[in-house]
Protein backbone atom coordinates (compact mmCIF):
# COMPACT_ATOMS: atom_id res chain seq x y z
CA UNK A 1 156.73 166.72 146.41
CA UNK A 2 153.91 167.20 144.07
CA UNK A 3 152.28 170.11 146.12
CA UNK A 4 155.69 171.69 146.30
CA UNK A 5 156.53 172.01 142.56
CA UNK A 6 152.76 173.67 142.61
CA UNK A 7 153.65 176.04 144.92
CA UNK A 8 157.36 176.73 142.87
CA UNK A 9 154.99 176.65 139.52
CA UNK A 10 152.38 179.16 140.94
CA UNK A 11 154.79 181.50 143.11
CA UNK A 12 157.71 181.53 140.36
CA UNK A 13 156.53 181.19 137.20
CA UNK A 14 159.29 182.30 135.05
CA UNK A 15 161.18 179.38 136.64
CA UNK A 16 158.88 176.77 134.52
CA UNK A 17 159.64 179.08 131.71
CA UNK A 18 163.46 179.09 132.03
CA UNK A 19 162.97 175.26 131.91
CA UNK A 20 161.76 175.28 128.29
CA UNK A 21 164.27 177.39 127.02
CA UNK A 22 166.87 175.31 128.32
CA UNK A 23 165.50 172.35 126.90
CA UNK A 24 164.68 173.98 123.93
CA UNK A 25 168.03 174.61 123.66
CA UNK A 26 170.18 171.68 124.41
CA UNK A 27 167.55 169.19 123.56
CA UNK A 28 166.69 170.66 120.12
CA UNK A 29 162.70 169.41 121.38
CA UNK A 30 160.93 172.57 120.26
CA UNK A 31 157.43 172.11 118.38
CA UNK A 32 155.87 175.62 118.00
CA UNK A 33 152.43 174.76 116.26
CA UNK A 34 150.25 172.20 115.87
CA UNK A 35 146.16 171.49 114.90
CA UNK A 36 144.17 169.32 116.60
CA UNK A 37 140.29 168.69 114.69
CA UNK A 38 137.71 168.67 117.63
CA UNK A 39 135.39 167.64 114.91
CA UNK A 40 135.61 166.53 111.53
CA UNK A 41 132.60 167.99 109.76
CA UNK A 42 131.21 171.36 109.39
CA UNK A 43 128.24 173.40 108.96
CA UNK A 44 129.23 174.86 105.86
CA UNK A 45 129.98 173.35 102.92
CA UNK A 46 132.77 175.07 101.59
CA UNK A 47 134.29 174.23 98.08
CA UNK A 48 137.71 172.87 98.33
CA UNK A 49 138.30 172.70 101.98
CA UNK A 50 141.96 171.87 102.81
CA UNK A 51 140.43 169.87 105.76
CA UNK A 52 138.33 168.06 103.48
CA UNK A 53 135.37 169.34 106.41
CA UNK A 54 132.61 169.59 103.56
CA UNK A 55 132.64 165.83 102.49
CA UNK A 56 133.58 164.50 106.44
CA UNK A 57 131.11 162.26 108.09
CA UNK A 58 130.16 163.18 111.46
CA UNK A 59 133.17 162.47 114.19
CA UNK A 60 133.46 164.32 117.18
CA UNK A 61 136.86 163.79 119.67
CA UNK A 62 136.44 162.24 122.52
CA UNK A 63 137.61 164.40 125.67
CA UNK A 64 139.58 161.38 127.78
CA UNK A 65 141.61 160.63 125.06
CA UNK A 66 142.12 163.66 123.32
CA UNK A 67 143.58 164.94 126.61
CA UNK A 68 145.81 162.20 126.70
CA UNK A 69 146.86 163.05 123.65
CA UNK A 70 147.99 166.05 124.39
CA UNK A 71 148.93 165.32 127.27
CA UNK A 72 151.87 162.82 125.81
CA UNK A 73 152.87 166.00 123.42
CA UNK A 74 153.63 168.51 126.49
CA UNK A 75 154.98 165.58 128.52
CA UNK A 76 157.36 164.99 125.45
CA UNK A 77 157.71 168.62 124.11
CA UNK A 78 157.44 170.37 127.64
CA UNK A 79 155.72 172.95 125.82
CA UNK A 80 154.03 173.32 122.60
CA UNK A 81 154.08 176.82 121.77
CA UNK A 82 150.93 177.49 120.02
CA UNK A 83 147.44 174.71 119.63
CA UNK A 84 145.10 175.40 117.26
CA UNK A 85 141.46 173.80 118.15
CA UNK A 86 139.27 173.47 114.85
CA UNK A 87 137.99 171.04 112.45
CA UNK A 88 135.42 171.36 111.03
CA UNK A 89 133.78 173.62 112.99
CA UNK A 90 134.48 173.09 116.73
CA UNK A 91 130.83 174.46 118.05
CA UNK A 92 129.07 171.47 117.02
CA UNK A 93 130.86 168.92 119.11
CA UNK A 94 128.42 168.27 121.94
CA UNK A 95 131.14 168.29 124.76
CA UNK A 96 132.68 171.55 123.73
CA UNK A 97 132.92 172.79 127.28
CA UNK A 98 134.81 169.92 128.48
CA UNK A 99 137.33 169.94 125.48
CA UNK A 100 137.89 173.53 126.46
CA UNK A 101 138.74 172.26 129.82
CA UNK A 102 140.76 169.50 129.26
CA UNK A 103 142.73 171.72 126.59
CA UNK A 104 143.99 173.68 128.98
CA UNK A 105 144.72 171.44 131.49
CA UNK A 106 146.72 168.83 129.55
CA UNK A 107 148.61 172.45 127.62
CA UNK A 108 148.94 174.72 130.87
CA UNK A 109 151.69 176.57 129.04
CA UNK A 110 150.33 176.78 125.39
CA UNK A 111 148.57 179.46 123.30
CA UNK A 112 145.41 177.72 122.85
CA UNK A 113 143.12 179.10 119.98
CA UNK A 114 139.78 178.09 119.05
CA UNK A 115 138.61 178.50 114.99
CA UNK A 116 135.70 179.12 114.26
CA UNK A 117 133.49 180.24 111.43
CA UNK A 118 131.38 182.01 114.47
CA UNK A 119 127.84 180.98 113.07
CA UNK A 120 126.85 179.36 116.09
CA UNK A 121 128.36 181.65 118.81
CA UNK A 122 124.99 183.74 119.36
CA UNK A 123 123.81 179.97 120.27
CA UNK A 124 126.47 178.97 123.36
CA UNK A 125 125.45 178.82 126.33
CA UNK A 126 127.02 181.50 128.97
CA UNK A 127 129.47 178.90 130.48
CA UNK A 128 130.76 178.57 127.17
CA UNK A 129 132.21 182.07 127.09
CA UNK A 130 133.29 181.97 130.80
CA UNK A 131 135.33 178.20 130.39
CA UNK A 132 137.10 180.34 127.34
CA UNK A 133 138.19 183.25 129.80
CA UNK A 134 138.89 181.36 132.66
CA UNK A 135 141.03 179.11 130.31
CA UNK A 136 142.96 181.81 128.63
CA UNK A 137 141.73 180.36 125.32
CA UNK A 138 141.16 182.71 122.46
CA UNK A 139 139.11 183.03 119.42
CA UNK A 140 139.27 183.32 115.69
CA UNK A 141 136.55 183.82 113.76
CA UNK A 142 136.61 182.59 109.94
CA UNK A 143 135.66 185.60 108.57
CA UNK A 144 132.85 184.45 105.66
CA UNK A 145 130.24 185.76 103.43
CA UNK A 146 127.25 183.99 105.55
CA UNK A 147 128.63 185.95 109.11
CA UNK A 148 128.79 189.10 107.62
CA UNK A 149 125.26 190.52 109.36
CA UNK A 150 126.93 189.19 113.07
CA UNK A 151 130.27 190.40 112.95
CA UNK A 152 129.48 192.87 115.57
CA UNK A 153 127.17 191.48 117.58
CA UNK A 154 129.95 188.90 117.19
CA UNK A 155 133.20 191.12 118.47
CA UNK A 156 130.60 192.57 121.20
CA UNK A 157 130.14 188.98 122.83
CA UNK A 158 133.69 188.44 123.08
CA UNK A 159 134.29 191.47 124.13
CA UNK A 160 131.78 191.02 127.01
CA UNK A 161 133.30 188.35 128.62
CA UNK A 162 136.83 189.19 128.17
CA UNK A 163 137.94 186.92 125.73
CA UNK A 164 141.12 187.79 123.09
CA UNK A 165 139.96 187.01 120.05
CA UNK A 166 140.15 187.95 116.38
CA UNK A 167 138.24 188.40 113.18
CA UNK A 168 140.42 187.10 109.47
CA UNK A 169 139.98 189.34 106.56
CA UNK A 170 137.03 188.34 104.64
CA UNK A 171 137.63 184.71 103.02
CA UNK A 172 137.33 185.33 99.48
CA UNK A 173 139.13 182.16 97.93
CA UNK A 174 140.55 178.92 98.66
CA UNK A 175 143.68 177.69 97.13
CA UNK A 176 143.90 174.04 95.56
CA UNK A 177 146.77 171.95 95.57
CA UNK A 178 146.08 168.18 94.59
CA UNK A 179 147.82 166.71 91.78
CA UNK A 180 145.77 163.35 91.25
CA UNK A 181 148.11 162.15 88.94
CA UNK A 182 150.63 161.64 91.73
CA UNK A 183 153.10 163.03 88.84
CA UNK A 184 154.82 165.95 91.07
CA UNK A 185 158.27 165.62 92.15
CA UNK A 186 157.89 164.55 95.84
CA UNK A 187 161.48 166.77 97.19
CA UNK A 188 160.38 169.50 95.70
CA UNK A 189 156.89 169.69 96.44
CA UNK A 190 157.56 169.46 100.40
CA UNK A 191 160.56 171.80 100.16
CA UNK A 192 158.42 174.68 98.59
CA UNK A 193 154.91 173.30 100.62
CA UNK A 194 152.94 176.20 102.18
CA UNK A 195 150.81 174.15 104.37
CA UNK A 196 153.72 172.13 106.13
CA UNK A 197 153.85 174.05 109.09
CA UNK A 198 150.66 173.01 109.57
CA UNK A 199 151.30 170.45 111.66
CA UNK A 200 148.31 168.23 112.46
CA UNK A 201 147.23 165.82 115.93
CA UNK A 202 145.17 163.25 114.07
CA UNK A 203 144.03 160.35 117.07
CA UNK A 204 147.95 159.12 118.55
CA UNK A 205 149.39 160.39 115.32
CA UNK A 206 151.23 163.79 113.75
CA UNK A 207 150.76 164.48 110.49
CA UNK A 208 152.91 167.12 108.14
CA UNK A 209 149.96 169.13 106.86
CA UNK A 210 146.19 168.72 107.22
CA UNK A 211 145.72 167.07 103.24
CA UNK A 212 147.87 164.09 104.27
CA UNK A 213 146.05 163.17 107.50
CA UNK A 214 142.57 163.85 105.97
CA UNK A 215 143.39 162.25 101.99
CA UNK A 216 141.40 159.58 103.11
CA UNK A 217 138.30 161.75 103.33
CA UNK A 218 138.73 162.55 99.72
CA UNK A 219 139.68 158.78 98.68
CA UNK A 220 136.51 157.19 100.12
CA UNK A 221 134.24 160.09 98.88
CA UNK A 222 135.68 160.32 94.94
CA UNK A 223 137.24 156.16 95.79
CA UNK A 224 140.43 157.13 94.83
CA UNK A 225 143.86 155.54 96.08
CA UNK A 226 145.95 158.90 97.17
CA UNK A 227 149.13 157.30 99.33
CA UNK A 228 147.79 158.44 103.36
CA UNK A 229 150.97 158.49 105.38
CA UNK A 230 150.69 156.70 108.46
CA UNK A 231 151.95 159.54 110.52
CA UNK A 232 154.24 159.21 113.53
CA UNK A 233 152.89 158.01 116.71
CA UNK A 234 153.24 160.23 119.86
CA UNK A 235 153.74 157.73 122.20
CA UNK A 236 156.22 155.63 120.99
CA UNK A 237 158.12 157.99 119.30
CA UNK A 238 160.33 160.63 121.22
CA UNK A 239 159.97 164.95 120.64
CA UNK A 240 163.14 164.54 118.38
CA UNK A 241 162.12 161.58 116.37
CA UNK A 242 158.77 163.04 116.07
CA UNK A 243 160.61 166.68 114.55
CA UNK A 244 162.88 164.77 112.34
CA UNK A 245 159.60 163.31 110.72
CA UNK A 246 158.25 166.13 109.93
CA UNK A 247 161.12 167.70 108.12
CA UNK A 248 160.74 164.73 105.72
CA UNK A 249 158.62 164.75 102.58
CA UNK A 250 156.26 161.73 102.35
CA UNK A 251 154.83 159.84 99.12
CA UNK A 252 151.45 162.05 99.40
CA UNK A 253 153.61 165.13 98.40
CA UNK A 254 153.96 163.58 94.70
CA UNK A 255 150.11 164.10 94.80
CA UNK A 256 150.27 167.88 95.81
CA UNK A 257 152.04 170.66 93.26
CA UNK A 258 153.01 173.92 94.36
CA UNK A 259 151.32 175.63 91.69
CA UNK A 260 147.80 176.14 93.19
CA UNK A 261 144.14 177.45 91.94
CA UNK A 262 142.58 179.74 93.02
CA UNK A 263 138.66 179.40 93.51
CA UNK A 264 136.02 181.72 94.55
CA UNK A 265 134.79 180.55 97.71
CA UNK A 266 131.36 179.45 97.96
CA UNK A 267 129.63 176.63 99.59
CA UNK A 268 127.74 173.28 97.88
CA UNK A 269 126.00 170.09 98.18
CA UNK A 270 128.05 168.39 95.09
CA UNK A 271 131.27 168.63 95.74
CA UNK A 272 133.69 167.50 92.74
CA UNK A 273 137.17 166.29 92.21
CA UNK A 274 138.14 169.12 90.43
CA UNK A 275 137.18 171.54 93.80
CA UNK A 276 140.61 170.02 94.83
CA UNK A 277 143.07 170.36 92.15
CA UNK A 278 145.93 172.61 91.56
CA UNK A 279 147.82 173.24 88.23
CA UNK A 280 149.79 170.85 86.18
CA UNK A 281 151.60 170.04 83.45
């Protein structure tokens, strides 16, 4: 039986496809984006990062469990539409090849996407580049100030071995959003959120947006006492219970306004509060 649903999966693919919408559509069970952190910290310390990468100690995912991980969310969803894999910045985790590999086959029907901020590319090894193409995994590169001599020799790379990929407009700002007060309106904050379609895979959990699975980063650095959500767990939670969470603000929103700053990006080795915080009353 299993060999024959290969065969019906490799010789009529739109079949598999049909499946999804259907389910999709009388199961309500669609999740179109999520992020999953392959590693926590980065190599550049950027002011304000939303994923709180520039004050993270050093955590790398583990590939056996990350892929069941995702495995659970396509067994549940059927198919997630779109998988972001970042952090942090992916190309330091040790195991990156694997990850890549796993990725794929736990999400054989997902847009997979590696982020990068591309300073290490010119460093990977040649299987690196050929897992990504034989994986149908493409690349964005974080378009900052400290790439802009290897943009090309960047794009050429890619290029080379056939990988989809693109390059953002040049990062010129971060926006901050944290209230520290916790003295926003908690309804209204979520309703008018701009990061809540991020949708975040933090270890067996989803989170609605990457500041409420990372807050803690931020508490234990400044030792502060922002509310972290405990998320929803992925395996004992069903597709629609999991969806109905996430259309539901949490007590971390009263700690976020909608009202951001807007600061020049630039990288340092003293981070402050105040890198964080938006506009309030």
């Amino acid at each position: 039986m299993k060999h024959f649903k290969q065969f019906l999966k490799n010789k009529f693919p739109f079949v598999i496809k049909l499946k999804y919408i259907f389910r999709a559509i009388f199961l309500g069970t669609t999740l179109k984006y999520v992020e999953v952190h392959i590693v926590d910290h980065c190599n550049l310390k950027c002011n304000g990062c939303t994923h709180f990468s520039n004050i993270s100690e050093p955590k790398f995912s583990d590939a056996r469990i990350l892929h069941f991980h995702l495995g659970r969310l396509n067994e549940i969803f059927g198919k997630i539409d779109k998988v972001r894999l970042l952090g942090g910045e992916p190309l330091l985790h040790p195991d990156i090849i694997n990850i890549l590999n796993i990725s794929r086959d736990a999400l054989p029907y997902s847009e997979i996407e590696l982020i990068t901020n591309g300073l290490l590319l010119d460093k990977m090894p040649e299987e690196f580049f050929r897992t990504l193409h034989k994986n149908k995994i493409s690349v964005e590169v974080s378009n900052y100030m400290p790439i802009q001599n290897k943009i090309k020799q960047i794009q050429e790379m890619l290029s080379l071995f056939k990988i989809k990929h693109s390059i953002t407009p040049m990062v010129m700002a971060f926006t901050a959003n944290l209230n520290p007060k916790g003295t926003n309106d908690r309804e209204n904050t979520f309703k008018n959120c701009r990061h809540k379609i991020c949708t975040i895979l933090k270890d067996d959990c989803i989170y609605i947006c990457p500041i409420c699975a990372y807050i803690d980063k931020y508490n234990k650095y400044f030792n502060k006492n922002i509310p972290l959500p405990k998320g929803i767990n992925i395996h004992s939670n069903s597709a629609k219970q999991i969806l109905e969470y996430l259309k539901k603000s949490v007590e971390t929103c009263k700690y976020c306004t909608n009202d951001s700053n807007y600061i020049n990006w630039t990288c340092s080795n003293n981070p402050k509060e105040t890198d964080w915080n938006g506009k309030t009353n």
